[in-house]
Protein backbone atom coordinates (compact mmCIF):
# COMPACT_ATOMS: atom_id res chain seq x y z
CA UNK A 1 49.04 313.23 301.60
CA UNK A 2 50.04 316.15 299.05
CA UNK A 3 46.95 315.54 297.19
CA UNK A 4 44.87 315.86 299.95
CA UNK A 5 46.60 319.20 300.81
CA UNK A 6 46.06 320.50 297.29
CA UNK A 7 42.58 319.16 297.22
CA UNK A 8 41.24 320.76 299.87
CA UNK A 9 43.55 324.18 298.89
CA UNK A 10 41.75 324.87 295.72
CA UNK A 11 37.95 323.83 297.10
CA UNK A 12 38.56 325.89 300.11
CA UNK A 13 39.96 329.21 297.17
CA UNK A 14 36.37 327.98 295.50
CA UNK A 15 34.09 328.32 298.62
CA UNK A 16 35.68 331.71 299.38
CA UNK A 17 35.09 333.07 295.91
CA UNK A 18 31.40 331.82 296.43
CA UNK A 19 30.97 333.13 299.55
CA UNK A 20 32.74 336.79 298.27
CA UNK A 21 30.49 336.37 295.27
CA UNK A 22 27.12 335.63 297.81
CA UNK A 23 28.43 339.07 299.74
CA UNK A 24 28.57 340.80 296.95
CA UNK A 25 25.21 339.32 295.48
CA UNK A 26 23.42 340.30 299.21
CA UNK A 27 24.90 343.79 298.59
CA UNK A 28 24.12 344.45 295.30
CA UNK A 29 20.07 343.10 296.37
CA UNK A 30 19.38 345.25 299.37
CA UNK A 31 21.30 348.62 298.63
CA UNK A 32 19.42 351.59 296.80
CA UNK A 33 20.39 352.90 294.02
CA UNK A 34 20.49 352.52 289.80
CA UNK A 35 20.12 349.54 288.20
CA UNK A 36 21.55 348.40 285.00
CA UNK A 37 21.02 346.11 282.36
CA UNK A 38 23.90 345.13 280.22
CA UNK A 39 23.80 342.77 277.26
CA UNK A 40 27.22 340.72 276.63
CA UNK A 41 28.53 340.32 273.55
CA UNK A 42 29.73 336.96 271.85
CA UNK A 43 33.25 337.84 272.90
CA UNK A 44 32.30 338.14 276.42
CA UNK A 45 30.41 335.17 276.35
CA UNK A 46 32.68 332.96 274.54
CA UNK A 47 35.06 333.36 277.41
CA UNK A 48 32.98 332.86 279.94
CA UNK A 49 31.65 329.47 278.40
CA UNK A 50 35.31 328.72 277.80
CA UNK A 51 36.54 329.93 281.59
CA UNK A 52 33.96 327.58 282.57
CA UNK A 53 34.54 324.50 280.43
CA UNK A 54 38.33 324.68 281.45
CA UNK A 55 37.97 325.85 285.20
CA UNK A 56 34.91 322.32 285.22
CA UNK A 57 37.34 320.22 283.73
CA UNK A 58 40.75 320.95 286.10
CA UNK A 59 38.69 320.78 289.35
CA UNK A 60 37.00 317.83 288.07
CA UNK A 61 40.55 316.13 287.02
CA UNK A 62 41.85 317.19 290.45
CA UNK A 63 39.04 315.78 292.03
CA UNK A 64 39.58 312.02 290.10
CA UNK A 65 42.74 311.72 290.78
CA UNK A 66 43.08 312.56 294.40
CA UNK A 67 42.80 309.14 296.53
CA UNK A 68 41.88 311.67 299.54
CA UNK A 69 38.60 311.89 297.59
CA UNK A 70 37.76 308.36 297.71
CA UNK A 71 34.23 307.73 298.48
CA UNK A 72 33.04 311.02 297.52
CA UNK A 73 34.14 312.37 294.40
CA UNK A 74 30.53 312.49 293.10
CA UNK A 75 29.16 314.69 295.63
CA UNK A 76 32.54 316.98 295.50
CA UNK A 77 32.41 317.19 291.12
CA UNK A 78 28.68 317.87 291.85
CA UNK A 79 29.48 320.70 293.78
CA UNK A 80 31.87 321.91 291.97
CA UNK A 81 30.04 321.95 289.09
CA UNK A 82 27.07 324.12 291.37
CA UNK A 83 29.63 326.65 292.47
CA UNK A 84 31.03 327.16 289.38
CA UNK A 85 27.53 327.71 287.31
CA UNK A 86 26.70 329.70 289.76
CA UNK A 87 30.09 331.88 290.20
CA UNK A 88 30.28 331.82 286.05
CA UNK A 89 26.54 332.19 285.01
CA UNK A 90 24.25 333.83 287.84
CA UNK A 91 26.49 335.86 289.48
CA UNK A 92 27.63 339.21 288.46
CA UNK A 93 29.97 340.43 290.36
CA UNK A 94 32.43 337.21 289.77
CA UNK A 95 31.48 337.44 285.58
CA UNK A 96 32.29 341.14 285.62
CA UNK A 97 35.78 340.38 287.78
CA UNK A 98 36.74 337.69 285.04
CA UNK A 99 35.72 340.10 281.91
CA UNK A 100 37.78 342.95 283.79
CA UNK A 101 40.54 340.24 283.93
CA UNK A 102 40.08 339.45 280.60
CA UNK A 103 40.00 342.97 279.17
CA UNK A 104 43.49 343.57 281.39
CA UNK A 105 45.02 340.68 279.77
CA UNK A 106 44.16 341.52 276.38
CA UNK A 107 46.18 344.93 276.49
CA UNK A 108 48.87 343.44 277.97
């Protein structure tokens, strides 16, 4: 029963940040205004590729070894995997929330 609980706790925190990341995306697409282009550097992409490799990896752990998954942990580490290429690659908003993060934690 606890996995369950936690299993569906941290997918439900995922489809939120994908659906605050689509808002933001819909946004961002129909409002007027300037438009930039920005061109990260290695540093900003090495975490990103990291964030992702580590975020992929816990969700797909959590997803193994929950017996509430049974039956379908292909089609929920497939959609994991979806959500988080999309949150980590495509969209901006959620890359330029985990960069700020990153920035804040680096003068800390």
């Amino acid at each position: 029963m606890g996995d369950a609980i936690i299993l569906i706790v941290v997918h439900a925190g995922l489809v939120v940040l994908l659906i605050r990341a689509l808002v933001h995306a819909y946004r961002v697409r129909h409002s007027e205004g300037i438009t930039l282009t920005v061109t990260r550097g290695d540093k900003s992409m090495n975490f990103l590729f990291a964030f992702y490799g580590v975020a992929t990896v816990v969700i797909t752990l959590l997803t193994q070894v929950a017996e509430a998954a049974c039956g379908y942990k292909a089609v929920i580490v497939a959609a994991d995997y979806l959500i988080l290429t999309y949150l980590c690659f495509f969209n901006v908003w959620f890359r330029n929330r985990l960069l700020s993060l990153y920035s804040q934690i680096q003068k800390d």
